[in-house]
PDB file of N, CA and C in Angstrom:
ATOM      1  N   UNK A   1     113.785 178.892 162.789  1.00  0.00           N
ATOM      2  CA  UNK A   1     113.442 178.012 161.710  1.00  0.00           C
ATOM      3  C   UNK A   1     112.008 178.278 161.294  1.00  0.00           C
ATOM      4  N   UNK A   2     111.928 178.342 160.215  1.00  0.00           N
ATOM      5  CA  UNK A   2     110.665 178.703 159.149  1.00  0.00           C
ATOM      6  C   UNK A   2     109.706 177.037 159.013  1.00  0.00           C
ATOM      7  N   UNK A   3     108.555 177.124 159.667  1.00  0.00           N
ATOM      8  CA  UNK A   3     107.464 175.815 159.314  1.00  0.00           C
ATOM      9  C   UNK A   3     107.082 176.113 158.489  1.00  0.00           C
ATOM     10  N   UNK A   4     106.646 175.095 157.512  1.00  0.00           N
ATOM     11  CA  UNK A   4     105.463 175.068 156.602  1.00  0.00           C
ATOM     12  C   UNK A   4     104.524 174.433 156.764  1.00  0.00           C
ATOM     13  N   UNK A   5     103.399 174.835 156.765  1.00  0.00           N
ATOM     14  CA  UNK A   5     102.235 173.564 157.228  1.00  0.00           C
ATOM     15  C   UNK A   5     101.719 172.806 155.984  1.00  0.00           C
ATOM     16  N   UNK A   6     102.042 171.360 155.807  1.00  0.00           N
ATOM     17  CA  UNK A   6     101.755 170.396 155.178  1.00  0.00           C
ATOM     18  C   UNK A   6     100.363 170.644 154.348  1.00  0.00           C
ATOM     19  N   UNK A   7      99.451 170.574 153.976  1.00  0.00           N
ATOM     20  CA  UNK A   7      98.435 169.936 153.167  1.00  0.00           C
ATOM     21  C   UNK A   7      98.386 169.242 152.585  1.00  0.00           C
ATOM     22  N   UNK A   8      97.531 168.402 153.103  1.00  0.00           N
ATOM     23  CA  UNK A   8      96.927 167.055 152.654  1.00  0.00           C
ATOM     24  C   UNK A   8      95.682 166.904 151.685  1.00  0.00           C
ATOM     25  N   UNK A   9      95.518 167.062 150.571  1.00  0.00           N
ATOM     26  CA  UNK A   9      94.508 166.183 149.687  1.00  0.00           C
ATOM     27  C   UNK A   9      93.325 165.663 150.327  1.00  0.00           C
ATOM     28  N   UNK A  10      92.639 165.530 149.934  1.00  0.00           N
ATOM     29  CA  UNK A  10      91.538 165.076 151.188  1.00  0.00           C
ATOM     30  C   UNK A  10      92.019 163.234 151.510  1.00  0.00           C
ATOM     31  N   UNK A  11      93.183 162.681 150.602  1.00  0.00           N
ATOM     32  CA  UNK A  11      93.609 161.400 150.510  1.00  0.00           C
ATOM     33  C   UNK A  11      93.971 161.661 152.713  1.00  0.00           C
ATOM     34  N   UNK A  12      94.287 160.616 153.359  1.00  0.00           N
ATOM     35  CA  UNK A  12      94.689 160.889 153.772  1.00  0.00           C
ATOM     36  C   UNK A  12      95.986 160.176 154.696  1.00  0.00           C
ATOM     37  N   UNK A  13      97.145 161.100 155.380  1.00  0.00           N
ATOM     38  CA  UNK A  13      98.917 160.203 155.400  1.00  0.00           C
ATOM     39  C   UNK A  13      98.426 159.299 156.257  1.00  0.00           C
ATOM     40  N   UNK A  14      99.452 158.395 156.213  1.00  0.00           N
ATOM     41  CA  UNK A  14      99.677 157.572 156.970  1.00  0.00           C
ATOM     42  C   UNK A  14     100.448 157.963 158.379  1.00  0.00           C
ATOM     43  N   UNK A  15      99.849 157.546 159.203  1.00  0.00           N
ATOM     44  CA  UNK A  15     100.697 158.514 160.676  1.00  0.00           C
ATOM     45  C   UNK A  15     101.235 156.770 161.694  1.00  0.00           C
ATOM     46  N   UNK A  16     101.357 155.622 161.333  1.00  0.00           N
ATOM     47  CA  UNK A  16     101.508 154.641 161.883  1.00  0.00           C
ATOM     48  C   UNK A  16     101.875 153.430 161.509  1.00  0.00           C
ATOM     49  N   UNK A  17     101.951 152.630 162.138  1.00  0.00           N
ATOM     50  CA  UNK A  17     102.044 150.888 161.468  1.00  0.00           C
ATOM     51  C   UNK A  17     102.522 150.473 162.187  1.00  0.00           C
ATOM     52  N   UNK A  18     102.176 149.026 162.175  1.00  0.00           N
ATOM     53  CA  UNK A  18     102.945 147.826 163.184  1.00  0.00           C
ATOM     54  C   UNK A  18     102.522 146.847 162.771  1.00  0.00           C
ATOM     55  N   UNK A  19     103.207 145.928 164.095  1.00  0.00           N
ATOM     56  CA  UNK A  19     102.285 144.195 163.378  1.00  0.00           C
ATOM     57  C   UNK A  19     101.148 144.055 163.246  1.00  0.00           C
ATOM     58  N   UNK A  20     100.679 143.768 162.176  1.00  0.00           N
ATOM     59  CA  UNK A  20      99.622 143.419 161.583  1.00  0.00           C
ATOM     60  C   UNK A  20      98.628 144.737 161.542  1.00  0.00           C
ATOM     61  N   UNK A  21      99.217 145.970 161.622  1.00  0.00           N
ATOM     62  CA  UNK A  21      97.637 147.126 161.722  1.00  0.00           C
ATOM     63  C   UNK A  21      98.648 148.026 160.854  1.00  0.00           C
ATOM     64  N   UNK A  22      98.126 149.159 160.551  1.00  0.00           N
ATOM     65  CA  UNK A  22      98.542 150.546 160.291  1.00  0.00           C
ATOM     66  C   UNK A  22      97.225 151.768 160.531  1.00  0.00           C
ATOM     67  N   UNK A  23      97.998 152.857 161.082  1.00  0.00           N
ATOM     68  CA  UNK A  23      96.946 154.052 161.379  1.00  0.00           C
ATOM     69  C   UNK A  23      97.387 155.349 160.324  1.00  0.00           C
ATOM     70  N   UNK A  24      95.719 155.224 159.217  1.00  0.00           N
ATOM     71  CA  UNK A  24      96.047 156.085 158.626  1.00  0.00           C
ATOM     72  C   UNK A  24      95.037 157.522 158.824  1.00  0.00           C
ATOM     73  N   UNK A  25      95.483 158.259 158.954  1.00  0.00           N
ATOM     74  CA  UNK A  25      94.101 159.606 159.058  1.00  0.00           C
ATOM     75  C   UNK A  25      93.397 159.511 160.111  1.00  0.00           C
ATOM     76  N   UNK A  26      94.368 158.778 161.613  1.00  0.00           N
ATOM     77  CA  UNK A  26      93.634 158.487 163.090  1.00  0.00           C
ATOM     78  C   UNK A  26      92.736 157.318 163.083  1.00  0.00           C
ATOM     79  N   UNK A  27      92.687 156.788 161.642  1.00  0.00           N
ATOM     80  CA  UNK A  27      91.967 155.096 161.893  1.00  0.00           C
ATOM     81  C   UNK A  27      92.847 154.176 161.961  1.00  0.00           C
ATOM     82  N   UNK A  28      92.702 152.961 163.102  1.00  0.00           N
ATOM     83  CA  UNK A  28      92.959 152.039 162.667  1.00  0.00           C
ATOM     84  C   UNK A  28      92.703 151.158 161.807  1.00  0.00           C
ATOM     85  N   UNK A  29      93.670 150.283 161.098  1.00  0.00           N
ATOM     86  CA  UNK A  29      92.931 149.749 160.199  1.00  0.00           C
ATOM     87  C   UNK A  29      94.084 148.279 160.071  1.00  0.00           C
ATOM     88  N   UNK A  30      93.479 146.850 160.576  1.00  0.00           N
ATOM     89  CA  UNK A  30      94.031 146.045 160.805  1.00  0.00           C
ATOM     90  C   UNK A  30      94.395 145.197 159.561  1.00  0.00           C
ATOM     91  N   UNK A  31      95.476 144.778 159.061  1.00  0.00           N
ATOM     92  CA  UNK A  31      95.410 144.239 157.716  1.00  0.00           C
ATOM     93  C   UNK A  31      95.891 144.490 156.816  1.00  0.00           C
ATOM     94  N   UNK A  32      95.628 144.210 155.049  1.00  0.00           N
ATOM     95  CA  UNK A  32      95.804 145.007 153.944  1.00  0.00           C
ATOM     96  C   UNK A  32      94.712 146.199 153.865  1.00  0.00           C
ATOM     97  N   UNK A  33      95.087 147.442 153.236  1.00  0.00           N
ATOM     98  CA  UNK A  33      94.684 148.699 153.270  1.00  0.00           C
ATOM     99  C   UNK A  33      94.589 149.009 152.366  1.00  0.00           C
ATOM    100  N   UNK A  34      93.769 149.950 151.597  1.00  0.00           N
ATOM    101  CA  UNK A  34      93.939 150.563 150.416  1.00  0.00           C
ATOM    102  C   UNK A  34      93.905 152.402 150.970  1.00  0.00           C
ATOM    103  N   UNK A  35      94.628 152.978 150.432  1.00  0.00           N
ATOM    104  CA  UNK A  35      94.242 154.645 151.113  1.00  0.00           C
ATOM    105  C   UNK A  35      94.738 155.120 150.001  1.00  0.00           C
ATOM    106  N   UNK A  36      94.123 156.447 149.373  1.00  0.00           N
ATOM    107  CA  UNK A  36      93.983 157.317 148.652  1.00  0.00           C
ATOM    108  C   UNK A  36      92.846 158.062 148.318  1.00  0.00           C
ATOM    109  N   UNK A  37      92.455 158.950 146.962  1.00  0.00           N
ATOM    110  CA  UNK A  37      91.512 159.660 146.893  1.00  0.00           C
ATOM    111  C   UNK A  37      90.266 159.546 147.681  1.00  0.00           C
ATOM    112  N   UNK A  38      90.324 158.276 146.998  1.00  0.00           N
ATOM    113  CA  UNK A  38      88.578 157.694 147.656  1.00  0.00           C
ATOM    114  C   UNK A  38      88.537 157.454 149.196  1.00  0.00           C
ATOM    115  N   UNK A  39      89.140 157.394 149.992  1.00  0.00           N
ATOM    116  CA  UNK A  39      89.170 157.471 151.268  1.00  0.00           C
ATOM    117  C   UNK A  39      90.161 155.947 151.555  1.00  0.00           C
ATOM    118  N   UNK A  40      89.714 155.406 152.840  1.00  0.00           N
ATOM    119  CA  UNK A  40      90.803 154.247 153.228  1.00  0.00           C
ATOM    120  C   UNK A  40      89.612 152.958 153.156  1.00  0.00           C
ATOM    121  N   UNK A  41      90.128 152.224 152.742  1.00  0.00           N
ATOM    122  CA  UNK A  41      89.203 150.539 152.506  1.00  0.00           C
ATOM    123  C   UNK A  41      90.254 149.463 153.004  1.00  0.00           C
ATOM    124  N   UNK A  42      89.590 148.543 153.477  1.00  0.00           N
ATOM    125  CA  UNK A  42      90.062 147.180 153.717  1.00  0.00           C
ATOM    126  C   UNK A  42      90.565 146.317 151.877  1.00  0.00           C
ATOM    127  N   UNK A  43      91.295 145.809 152.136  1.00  0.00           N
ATOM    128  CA  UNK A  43      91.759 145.214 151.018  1.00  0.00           C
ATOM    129  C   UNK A  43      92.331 143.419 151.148  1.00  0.00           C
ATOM    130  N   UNK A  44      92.031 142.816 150.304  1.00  0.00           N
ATOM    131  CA  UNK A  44      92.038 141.279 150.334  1.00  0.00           C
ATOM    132  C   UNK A  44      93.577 140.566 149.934  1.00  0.00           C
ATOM    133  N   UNK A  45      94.416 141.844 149.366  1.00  0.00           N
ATOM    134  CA  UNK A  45      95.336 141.050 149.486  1.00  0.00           C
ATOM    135  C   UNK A  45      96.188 141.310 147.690  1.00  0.00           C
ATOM    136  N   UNK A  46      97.298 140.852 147.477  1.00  0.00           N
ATOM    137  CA  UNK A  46      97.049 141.037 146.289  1.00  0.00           C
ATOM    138  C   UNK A  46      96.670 140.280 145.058  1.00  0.00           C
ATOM    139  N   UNK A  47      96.158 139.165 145.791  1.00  0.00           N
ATOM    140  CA  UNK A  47      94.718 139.026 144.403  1.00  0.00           C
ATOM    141  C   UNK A  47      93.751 139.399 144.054  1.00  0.00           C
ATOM    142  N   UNK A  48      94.131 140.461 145.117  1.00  0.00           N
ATOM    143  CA  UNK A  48      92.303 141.472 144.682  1.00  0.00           C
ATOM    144  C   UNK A  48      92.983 142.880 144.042  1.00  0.00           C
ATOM    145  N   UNK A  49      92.593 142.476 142.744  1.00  0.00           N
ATOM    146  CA  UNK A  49      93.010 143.843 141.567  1.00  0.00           C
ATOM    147  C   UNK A  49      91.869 144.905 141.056  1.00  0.00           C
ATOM    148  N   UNK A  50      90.685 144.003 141.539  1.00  0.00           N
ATOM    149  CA  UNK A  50      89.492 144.285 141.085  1.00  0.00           C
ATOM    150  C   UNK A  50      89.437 146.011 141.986  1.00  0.00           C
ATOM    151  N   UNK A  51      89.704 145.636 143.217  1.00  0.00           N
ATOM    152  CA  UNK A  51      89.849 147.078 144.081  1.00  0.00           C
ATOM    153  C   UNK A  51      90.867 148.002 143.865  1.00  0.00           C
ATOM    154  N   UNK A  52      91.848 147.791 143.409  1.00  0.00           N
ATOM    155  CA  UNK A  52      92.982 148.833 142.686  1.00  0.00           C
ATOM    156  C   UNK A  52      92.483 149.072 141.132  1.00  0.00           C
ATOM    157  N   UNK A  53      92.090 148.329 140.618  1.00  0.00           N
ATOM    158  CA  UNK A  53      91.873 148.999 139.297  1.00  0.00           C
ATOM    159  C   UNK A  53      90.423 149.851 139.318  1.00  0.00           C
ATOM    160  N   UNK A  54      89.471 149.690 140.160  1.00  0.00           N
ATOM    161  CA  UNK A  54      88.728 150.650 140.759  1.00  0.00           C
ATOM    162  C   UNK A  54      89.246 152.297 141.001  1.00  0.00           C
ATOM    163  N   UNK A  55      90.938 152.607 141.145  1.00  0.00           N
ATOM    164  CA  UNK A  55      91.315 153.799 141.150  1.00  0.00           C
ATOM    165  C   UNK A  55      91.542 154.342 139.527  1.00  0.00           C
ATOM    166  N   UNK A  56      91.418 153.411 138.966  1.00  0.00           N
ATOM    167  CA  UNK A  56      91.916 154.283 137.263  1.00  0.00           C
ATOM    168  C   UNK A  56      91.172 155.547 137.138  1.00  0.00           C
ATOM    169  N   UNK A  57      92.015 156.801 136.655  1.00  0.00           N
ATOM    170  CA  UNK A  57      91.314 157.688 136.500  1.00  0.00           C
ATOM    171  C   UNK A  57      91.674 158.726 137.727  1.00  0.00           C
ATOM    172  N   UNK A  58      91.767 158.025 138.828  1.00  0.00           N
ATOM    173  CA  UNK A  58      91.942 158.707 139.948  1.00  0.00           C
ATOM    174  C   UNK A  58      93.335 159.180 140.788  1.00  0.00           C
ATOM    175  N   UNK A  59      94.558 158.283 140.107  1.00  0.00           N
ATOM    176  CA  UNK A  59      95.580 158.063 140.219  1.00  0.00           C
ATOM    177  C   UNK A  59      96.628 158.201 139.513  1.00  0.00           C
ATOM    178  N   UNK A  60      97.749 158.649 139.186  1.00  0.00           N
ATOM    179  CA  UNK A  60      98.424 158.510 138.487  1.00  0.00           C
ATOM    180  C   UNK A  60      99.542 157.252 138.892  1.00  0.00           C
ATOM    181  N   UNK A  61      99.986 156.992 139.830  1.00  0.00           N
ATOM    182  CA  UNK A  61     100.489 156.449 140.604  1.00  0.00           C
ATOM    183  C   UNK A  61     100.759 155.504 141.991  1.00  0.00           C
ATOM    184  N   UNK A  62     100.258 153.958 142.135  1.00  0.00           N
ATOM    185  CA  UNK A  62      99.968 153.398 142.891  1.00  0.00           C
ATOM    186  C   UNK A  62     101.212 152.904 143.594  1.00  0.00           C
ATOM    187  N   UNK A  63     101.678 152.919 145.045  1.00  0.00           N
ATOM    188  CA  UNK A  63     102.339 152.028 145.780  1.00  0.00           C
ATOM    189  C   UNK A  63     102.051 151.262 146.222  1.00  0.00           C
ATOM    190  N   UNK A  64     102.765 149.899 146.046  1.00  0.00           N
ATOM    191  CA  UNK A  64     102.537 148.560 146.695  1.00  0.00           C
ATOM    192  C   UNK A  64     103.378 148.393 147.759  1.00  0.00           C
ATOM    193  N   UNK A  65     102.839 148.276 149.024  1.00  0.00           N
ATOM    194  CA  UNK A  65     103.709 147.735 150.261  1.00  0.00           C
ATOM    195  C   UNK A  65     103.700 146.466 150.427  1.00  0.00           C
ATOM    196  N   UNK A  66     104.601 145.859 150.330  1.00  0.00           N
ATOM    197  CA  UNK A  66     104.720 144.692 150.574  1.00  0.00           C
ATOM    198  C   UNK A  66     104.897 143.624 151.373  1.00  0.00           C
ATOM    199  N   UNK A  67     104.923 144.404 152.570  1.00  0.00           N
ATOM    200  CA  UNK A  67     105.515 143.450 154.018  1.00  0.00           C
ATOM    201  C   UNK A  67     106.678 144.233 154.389  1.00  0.00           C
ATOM    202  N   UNK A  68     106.896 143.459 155.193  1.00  0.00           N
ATOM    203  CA  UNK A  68     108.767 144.300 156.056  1.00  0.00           C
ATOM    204  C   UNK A  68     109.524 144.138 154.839  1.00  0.00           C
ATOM    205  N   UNK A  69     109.364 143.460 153.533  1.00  0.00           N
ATOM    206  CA  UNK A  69     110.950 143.310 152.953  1.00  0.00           C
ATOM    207  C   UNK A  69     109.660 143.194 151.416  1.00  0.00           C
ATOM    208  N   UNK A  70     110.758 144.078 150.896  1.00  0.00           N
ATOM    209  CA  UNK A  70     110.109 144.357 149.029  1.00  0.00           C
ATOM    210  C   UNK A  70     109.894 142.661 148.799  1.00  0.00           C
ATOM    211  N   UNK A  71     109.116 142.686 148.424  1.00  0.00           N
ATOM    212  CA  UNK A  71     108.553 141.366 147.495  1.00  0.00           C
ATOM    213  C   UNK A  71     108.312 141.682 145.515  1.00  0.00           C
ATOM    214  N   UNK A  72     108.089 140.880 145.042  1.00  0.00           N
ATOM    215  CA  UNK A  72     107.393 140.689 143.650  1.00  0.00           C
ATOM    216  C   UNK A  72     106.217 140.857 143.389  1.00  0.00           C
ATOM    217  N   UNK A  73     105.821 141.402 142.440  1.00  0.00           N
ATOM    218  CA  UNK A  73     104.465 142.008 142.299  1.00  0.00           C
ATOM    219  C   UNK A  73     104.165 141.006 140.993  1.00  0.00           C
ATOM    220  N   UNK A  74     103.036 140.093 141.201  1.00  0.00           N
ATOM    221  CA  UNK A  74     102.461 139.294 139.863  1.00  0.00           C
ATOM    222  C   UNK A  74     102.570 140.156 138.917  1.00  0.00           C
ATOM    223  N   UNK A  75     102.695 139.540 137.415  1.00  0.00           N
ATOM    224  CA  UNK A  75     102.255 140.403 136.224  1.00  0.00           C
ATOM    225  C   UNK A  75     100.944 140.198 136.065  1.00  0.00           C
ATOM    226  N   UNK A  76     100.390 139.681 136.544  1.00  0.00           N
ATOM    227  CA  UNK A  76      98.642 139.462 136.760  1.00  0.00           C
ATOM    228  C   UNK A  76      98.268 140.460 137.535  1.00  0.00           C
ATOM    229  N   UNK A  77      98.917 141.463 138.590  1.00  0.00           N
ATOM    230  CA  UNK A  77      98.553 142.150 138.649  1.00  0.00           C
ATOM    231  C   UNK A  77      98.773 144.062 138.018  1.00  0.00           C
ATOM    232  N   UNK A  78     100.419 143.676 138.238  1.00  0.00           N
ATOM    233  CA  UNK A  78     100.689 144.950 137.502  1.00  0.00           C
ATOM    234  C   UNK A  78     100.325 145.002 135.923  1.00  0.00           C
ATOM    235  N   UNK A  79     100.174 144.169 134.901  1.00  0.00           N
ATOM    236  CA  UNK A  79     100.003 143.886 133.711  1.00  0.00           C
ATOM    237  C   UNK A  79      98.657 145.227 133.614  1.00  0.00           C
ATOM    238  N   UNK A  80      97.349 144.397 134.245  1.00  0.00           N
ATOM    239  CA  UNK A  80      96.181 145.479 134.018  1.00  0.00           C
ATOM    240  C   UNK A  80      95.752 146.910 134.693  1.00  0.00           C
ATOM    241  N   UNK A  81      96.944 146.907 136.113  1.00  0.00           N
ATOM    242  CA  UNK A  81      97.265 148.173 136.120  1.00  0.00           C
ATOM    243  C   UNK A  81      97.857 149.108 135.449  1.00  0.00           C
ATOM    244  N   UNK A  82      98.753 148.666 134.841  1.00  0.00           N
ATOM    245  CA  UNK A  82      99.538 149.485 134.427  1.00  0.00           C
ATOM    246  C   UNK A  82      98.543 149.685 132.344  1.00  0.00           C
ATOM    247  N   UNK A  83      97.994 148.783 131.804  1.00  0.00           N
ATOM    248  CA  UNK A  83      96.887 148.833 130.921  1.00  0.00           C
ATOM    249  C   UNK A  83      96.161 150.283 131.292  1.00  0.00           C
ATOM    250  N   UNK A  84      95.842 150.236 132.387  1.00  0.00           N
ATOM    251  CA  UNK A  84      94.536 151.500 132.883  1.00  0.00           C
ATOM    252  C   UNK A  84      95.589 152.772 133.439  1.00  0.00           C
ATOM    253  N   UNK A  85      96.259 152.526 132.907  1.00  0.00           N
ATOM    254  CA  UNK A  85      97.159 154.398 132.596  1.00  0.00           C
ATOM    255  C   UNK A  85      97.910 154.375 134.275  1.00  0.00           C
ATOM    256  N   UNK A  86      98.374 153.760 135.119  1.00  0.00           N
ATOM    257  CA  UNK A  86      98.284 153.499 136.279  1.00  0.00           C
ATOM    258  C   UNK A  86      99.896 153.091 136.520  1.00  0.00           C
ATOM    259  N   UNK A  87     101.095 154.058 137.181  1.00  0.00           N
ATOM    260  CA  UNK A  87     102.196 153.514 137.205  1.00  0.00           C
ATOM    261  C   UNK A  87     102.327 152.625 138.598  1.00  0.00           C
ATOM    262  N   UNK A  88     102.935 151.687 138.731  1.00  0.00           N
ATOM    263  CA  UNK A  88     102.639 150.685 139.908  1.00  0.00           C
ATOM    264  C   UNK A  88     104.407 150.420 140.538  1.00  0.00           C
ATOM    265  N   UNK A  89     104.410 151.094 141.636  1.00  0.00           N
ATOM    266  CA  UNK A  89     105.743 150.573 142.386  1.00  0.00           C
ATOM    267  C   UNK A  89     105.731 149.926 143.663  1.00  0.00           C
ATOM    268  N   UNK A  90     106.706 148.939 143.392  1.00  0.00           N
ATOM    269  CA  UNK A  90     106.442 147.735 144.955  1.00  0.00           C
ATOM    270  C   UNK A  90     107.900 148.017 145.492  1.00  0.00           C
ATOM    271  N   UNK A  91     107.465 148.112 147.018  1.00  0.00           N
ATOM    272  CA  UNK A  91     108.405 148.292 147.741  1.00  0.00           C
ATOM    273  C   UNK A  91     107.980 147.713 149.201  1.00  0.00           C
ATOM    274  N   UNK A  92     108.881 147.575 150.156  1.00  0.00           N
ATOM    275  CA  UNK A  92     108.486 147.132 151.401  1.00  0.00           C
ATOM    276  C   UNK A  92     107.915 148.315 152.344  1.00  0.00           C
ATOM    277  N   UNK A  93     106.400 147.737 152.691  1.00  0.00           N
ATOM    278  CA  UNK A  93     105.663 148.708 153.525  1.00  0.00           C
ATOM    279  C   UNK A  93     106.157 149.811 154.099  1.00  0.00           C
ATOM    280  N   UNK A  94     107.211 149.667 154.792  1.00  0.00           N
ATOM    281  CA  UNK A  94     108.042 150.795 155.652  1.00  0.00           C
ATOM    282  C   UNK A  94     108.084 152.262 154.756  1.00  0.00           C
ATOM    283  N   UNK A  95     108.665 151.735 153.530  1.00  0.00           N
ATOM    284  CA  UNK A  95     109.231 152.714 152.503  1.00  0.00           C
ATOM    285  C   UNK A  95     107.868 153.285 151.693  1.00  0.00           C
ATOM    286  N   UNK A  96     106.754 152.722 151.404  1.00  0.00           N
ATOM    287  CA  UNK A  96     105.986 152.437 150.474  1.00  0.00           C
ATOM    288  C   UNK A  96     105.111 153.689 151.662  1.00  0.00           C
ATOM    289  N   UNK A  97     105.069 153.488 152.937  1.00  0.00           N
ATOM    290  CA  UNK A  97     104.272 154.518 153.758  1.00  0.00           C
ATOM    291  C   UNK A  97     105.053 155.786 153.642  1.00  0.00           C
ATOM    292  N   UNK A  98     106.230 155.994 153.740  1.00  0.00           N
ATOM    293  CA  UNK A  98     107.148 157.385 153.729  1.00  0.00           C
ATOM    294  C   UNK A  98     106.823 157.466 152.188  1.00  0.00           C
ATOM    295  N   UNK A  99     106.872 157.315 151.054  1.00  0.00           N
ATOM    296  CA  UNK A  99     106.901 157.908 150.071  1.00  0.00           C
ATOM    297  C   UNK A  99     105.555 158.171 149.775  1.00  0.00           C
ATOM    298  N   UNK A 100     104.742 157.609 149.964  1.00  0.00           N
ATOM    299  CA  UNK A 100     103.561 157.931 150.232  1.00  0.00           C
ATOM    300  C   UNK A 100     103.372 159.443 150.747  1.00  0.00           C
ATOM    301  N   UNK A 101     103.498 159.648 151.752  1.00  0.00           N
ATOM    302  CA  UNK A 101     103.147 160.836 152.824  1.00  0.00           C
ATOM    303  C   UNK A 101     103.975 161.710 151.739  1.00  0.00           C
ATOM    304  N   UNK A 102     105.041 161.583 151.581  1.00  0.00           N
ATOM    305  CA  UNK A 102     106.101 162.722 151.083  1.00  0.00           C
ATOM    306  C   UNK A 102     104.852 163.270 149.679  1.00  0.00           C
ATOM    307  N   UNK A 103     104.365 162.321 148.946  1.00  0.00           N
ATOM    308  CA  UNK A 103     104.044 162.803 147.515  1.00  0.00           C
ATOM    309  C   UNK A 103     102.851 162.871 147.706  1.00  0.00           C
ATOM    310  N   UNK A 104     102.293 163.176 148.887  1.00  0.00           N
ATOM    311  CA  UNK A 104     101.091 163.376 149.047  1.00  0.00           C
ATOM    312  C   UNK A 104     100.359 164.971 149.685  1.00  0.00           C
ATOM    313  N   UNK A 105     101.847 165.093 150.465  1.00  0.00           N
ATOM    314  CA  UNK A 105     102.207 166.592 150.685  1.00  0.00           C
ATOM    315  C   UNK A 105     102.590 167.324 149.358  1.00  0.00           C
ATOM    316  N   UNK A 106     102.458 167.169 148.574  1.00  0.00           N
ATOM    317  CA  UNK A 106     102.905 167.796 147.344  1.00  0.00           C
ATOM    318  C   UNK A 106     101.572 168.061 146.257  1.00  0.00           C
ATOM    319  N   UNK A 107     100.596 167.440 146.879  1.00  0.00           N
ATOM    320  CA  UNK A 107      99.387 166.718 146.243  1.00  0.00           C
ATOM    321  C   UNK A 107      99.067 166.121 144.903  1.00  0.00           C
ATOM    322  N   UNK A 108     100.067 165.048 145.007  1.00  0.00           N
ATOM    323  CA  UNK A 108     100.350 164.115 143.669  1.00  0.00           C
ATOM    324  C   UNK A 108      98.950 163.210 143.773  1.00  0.00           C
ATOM    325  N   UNK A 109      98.526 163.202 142.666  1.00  0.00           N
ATOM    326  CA  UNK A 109      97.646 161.779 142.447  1.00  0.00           C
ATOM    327  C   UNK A 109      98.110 160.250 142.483  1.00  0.00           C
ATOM    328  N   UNK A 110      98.017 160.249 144.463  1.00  0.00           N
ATOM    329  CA  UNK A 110      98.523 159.104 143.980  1.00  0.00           C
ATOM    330  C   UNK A 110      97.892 158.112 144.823  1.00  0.00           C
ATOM    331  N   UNK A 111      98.151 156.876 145.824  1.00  0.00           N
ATOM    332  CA  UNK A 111      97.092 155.695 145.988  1.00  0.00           C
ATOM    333  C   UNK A 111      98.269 154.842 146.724  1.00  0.00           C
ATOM    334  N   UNK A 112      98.125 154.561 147.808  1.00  0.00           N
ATOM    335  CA  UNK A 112      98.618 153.226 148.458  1.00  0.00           C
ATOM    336  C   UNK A 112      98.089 152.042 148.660  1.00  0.00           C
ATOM    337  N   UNK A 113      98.541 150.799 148.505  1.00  0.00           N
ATOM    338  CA  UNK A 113      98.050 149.427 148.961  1.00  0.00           C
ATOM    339  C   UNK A 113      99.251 148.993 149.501  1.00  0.00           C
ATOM    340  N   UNK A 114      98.708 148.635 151.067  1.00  0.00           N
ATOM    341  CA  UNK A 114      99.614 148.047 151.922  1.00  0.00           C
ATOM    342  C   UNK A 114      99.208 146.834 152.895  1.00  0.00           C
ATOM    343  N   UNK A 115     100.376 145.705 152.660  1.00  0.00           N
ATOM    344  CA  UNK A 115     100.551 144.253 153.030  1.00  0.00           C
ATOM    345  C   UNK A 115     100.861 144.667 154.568  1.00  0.00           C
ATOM    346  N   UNK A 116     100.287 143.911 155.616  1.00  0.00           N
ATOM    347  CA  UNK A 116     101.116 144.761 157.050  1.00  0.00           C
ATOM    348  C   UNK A 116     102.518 143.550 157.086  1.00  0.00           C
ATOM    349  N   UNK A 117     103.131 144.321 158.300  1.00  0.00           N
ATOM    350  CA  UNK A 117     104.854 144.531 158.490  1.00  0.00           C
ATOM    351  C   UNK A 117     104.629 143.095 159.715  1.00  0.00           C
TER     352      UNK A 117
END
């Protein structure tokens, strides 16, 4: 069998998660997360838009994790994301980390925010 070795973006995958943490790029990081271009940040939650719309420009494409089970995404928040050229998909964390990694190996412009599981 033929490997290919992955490359990563300087963004970097997600290699973990559990209750209440996820490990992305060998950090822990306890909480909501933001990871993409700009490196990995703590995040407040999703009433804080002010820190995702901080990626415009940088992203083509943001995932929302949502917890163990897809939730609803305010139009208060997707409304002015999606304004700043920014496509926004919510899904439950689990899924939202695998598609992540997958389109990141590909080196898509793209940006995670994740609710922990």
């Amino acid at each position: 069998m033929r490997l290919n070795e992955i490359v990563f973006t300087d963004a970097k995958p997600v290699e973990g998660y559990g209750p209440g943490f996820f490990r992305i790029g060998g950090q822990v990081i306890h909480g909501p997360v933001i990871a993409g271009p700009g490196g990995i940040q703590t995040w407040a939650g999703l009433q804080d838009d002010a820190a995702l719309l901080a990626l415009k420009g940088q992203v083509d494409v943001l995932f929302v994790g949502t917890g163990a089970e897809i939730g609803h995404l305010p139009e208060t928040l997707t409304g002015p994301l999606e304004e700043a050229g920014m496509g926004v998909e919510a899904m439950a964390s689990p899924a939202a980390c695998r598609t992540y990694n997958i389109l990141l190996s590909e080196g898509r412009r793209i940006a995670l925010a994740l609710i922990p599981v």
